[in-house]
Each structure stands twice: as structure tokens, then as C-alpha cells.
Protein backbone atom coordinates (compact mmCIF):
# COMPACT_ATOMS: atom_id res chain seq x y z
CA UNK A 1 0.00 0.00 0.00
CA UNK A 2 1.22 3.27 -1.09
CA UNK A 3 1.08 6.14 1.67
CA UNK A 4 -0.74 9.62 0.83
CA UNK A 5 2.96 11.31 1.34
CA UNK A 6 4.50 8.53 -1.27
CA UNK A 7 2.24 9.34 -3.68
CA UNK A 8 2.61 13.23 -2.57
CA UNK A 9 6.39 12.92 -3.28
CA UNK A 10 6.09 10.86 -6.29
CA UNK A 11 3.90 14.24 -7.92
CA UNK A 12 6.00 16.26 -6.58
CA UNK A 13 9.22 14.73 -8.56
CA UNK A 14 7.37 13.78 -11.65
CA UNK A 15 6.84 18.03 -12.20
CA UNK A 16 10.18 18.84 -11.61
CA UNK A 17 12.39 19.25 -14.19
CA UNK A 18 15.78 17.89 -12.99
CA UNK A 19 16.23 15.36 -9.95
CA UNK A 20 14.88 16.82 -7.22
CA UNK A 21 17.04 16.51 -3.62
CA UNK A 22 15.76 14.83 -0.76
CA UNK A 23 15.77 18.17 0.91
CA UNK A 24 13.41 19.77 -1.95
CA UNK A 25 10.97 16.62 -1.99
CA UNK A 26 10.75 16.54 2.10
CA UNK A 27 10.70 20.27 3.05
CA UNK A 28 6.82 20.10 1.64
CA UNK A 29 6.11 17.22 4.07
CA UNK A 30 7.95 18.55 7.50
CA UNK A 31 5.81 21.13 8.32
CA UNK A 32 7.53 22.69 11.63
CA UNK A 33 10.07 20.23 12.02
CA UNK A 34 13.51 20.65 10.63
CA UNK A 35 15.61 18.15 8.27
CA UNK A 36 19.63 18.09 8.48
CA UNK A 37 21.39 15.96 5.45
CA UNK A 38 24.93 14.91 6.17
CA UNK A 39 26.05 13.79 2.72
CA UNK A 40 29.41 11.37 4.65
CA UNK A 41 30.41 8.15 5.12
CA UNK A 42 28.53 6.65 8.11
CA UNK A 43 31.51 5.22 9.61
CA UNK A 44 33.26 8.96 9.45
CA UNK A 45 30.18 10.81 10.57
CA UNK A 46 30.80 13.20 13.82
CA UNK A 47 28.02 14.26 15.49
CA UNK A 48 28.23 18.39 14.57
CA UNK A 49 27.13 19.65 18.37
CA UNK A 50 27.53 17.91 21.98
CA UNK A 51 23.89 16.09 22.65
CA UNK A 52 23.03 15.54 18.88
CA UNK A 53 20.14 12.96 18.49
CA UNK A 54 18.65 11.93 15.33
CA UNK A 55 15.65 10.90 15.01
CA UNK A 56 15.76 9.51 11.78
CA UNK A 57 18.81 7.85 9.86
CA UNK A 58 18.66 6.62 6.41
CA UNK A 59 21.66 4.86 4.72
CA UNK A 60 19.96 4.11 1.19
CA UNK A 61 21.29 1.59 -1.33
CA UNK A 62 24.99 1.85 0.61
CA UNK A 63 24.91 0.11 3.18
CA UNK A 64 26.42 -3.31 1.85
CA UNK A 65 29.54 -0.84 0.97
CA UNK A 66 30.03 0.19 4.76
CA UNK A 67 32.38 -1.39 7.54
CA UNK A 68 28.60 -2.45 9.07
CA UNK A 69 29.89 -2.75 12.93
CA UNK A 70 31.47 1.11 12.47
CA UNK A 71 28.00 2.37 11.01
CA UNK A 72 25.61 0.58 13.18
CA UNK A 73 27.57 1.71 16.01
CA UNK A 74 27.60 5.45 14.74
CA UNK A 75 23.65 4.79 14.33
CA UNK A 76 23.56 3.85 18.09
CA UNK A 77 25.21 7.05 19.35
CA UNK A 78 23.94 9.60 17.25
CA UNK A 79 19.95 8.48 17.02
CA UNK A 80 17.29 8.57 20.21
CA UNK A 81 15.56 5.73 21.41
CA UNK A 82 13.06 6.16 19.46
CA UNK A 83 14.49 6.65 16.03
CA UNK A 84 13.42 5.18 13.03
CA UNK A 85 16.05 3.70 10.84
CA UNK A 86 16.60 2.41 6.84
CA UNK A 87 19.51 0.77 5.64
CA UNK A 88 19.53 -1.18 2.52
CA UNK A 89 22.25 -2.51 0.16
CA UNK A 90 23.05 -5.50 -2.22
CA UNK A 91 24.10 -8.82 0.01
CA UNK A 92 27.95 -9.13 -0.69
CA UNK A 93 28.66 -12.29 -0.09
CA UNK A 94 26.78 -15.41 1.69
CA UNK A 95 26.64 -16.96 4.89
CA UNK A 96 26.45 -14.75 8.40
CA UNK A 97 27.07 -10.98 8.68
CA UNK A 98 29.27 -9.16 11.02
């Protein structure tokens, strides 16, 4: 099932004429909340104030390129308890991961 805001963002991408960034397609959608993009490796991210908590993190078609223990642990400092979390990549090899 497709939500109303897919569908919202889907419109909103089709009338653009170049690539919209994920900044342009979700600053429709926030309302009063803010949006911070950190285009860096996970592994390399620092956090860019003392008591920085995400609430979202997002690691789209990457995340089989990543040292996985270094970016899941960056995930676990940097988000809240409550965070919601997407990270998706091709499988690089068989059998368990790390």
C-alpha cells in the first residue's frame, strides 16, 4: 500500500524538471520540524554539536559498501531511542554478517 505522502512525493518529482534533492521533496512534508542531510560516510560521521540525536537515519542503497559494525555503532550514538532507521544494500557475499 502506497502512503498519501508517497504518492505526494512521487507528484511532486514527476513536475520537476531535474532530480529533485531529498531536501526539496521533504521540506513540503515537514511542516515545523527541521531536516539536516549529512552527505558522509557513516563510519566517518561526527556528530556536529555535543547532545546531537537523530531521530531519523537513512543509509539508502549503501549500506552493503560500509564497515557495518562502524556504522551501526555510529547509528547507536547519534539516534534517540526512538528513532526510526533504513539501511539497505546489495548482500555481498553469503553466509552470516558481522
Amino acid at each position: 500500500m502506497i502512503s498519501r505522502d508517497t504518492r505526494e512525493l512521487r507528484a511532486l518529482a514527476a513536475r520537476s524538471p531535474r532530480r529533485p534533492t531529498a531536501s526539496e521533496l521533504l521540506r513540503p512534508l515537514l511542516g515545523q520540524s527541521t531536516a539536516a542531510f549529512h552527505a558522509v560516510a557513516a563510519e566517518e560521521f561526527t556528530a556536529p554539536f555535543n547532545d546531537y540525536k537523530a531521530d531519523l537515519l537513512t543509509c539508502a542503497r549503501a549500506f552493503h559498501w560500509m564497515d557495518r559494525s562502524a556504522a551501526l555503532a555510529m547509528a547507536d550514538r547519534v539516534t534517540t531511542l526512538e528513532a526510526a532507521t533504513e539501511a539497505s544494500g546489495h548482500t555481498r557475499r553469503s553466509g552470516p554478517r558481522p
